[in-house]
Protein backbone atom coordinates (compact mmCIF):
# COMPACT_ATOMS: atom_id res chain seq x y z
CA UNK A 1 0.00 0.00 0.00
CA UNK A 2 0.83 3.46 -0.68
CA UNK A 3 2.29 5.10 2.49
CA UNK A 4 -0.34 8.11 1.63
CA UNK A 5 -3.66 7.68 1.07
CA UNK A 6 -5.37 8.83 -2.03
CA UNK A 7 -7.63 11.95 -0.86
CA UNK A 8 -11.40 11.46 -2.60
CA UNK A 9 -13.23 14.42 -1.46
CA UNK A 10 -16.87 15.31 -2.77
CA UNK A 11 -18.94 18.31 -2.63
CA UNK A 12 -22.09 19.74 -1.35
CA UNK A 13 -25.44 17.76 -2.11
CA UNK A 14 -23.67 14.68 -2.63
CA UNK A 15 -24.87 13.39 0.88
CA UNK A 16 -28.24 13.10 -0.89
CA UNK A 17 -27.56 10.96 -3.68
CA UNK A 18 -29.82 8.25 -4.33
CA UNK A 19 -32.57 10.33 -3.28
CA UNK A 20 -31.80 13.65 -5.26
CA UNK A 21 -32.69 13.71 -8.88
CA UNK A 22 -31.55 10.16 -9.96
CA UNK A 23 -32.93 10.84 -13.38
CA UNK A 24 -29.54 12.69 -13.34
CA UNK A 25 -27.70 11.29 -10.67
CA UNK A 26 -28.88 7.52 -10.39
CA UNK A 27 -29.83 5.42 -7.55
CA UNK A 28 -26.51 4.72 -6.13
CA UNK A 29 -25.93 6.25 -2.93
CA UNK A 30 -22.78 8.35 -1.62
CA UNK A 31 -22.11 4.76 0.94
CA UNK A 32 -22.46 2.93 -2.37
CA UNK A 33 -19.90 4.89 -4.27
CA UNK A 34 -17.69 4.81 -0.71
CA UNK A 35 -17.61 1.24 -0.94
CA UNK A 36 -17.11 0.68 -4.72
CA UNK A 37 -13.82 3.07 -4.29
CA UNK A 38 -12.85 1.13 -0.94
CA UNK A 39 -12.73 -2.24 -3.21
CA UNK A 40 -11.24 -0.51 -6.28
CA UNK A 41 -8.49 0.91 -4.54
CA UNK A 42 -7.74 -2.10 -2.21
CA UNK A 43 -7.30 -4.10 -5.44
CA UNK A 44 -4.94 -1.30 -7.22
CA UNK A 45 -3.12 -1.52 -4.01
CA UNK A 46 -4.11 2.41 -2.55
CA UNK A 47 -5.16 3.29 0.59
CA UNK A 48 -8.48 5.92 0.22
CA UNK A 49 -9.47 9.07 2.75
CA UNK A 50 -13.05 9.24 1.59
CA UNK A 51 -14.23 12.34 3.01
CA UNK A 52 -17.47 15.11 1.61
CA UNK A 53 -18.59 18.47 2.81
CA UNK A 54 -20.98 20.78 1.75
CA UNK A 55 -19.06 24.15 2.81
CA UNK A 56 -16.67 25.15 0.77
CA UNK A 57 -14.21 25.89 3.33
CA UNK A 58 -14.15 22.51 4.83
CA UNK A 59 -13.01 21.83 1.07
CA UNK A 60 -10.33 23.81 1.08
CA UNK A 61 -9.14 23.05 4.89
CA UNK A 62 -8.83 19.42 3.27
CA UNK A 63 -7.43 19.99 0.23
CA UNK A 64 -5.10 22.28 2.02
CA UNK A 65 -3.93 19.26 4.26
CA UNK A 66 -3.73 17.22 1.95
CA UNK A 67 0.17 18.46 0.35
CA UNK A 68 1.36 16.71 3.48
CA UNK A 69 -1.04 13.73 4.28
CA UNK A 70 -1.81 12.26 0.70
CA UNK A 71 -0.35 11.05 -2.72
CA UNK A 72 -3.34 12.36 -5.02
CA UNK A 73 -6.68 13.72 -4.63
CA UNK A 74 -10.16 12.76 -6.39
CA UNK A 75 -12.39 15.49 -6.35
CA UNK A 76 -16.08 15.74 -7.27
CA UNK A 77 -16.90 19.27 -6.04
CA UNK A 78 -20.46 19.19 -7.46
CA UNK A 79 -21.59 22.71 -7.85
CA UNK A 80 -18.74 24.12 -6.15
CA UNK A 81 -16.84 22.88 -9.47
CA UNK A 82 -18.82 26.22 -11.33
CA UNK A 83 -17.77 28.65 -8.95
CA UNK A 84 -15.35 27.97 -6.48
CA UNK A 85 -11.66 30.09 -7.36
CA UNK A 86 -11.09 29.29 -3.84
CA UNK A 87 -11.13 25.66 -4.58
CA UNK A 88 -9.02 26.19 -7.21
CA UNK A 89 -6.67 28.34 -5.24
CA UNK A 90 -6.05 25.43 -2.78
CA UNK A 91 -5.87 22.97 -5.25
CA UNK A 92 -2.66 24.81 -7.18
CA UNK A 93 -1.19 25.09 -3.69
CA UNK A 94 -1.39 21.26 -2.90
CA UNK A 95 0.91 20.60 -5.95
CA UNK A 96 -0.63 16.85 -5.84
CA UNK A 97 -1.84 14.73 -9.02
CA UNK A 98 -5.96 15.93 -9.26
CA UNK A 99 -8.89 13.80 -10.76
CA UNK A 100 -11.92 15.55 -11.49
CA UNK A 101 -15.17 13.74 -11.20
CA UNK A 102 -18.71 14.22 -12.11
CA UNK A 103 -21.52 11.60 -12.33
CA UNK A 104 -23.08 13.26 -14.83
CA UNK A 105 -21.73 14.44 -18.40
CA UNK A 106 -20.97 18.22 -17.45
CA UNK A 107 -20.93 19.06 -21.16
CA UNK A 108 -24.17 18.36 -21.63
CA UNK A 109 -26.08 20.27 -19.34
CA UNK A 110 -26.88 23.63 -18.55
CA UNK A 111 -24.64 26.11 -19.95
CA UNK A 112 -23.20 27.53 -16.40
CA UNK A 113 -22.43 23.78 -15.61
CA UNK A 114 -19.77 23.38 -18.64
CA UNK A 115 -17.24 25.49 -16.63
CA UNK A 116 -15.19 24.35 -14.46
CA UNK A 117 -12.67 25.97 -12.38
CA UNK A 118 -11.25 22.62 -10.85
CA UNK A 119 -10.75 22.05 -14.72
CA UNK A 120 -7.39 24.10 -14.51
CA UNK A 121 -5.79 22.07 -11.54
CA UNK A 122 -6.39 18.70 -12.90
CA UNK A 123 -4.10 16.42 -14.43
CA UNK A 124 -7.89 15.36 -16.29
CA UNK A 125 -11.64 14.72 -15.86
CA UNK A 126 -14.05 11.98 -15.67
CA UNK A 127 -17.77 12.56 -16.16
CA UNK A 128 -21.05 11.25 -17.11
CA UNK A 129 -20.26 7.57 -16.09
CA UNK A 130 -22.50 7.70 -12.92
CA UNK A 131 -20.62 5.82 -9.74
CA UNK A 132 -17.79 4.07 -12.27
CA UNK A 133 -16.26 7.66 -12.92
CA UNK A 134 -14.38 6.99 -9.48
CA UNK A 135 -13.49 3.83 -10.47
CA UNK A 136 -11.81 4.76 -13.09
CA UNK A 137 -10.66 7.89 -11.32
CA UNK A 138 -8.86 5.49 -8.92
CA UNK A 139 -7.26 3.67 -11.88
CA UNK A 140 -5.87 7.45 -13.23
CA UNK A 141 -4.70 8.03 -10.09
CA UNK A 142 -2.66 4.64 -9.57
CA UNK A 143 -0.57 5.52 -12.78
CA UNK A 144 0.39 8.96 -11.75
CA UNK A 145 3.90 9.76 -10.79
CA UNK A 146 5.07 9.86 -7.45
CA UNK A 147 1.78 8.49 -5.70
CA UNK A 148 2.95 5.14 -4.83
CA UNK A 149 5.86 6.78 -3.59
């Protein structure tokens, strides 16, 4: 295992999933996704920190801690991801490999949803795979330099 865990951090309204709009966001809950990432990493050999807020601060706090405490972070910030610089901000500052994730295909929706300011920290973005976009964020993540490290 990776002597830092991989930081997977999501955003506000994500505590509701399963529940909230699963014509969008599907039926699989925020414990669903913790557990398919628990299983995904543990066979990629990665330790997670599965953590989600919805204040932005908390975000940053995290994401600020994490340039010590962790080899990568996977972020879905949810809305946060359309206006947050100070998300942004932090994430430049950690200096650590970033995944961007989004259940849904970003590109596709309403026009204010197609930016993203966690866009321009990331080494690249998943979306519109539902719960497999961290999956496959995990498997991104596990080829990046300097995380097993």
């Amino acid at each position: 295992m990776t002597a830092r865990p991989i930081l997977i951090l999501n955003g506000p309204n994500l505590n509701l999933l399963g529940t909230r709009q699963p014509e969008i966001y599907g039926a699989t809950t925020l414990a669903d996704i913790r557990v398919l990432c628990e299983e995904r990493a543990a066979a990629l050999g990665l330790a997670i920190d599965f953590r989600q807020s919805n204040h932005e601060g908390e975000l940053v706090t995290w994401i600020q801690e994490a340039r010590h405490g962790h080899g990568a972070i996977i972020l879905n910030a949810a809305a946060y991801t359309h206006t947050s610089v100070a998300i942004l901000d932090a994430l430049l500052a950690c200096e650590k490999p970033v995944i961007e994730v989004h259940l849904s295909n970003i590109h596709r929706r309403e026009d204010f949803r197609r930016h993203s300011y966690v866009s321009a920290a990331a080494v690249g973005m998943i979306c519109g795979f539902g719960a497999l976009g961290y999956a496959l964020a995990l498997e991104a993540v596990a080829g990046q330099p300097g995380v097993r490290s």
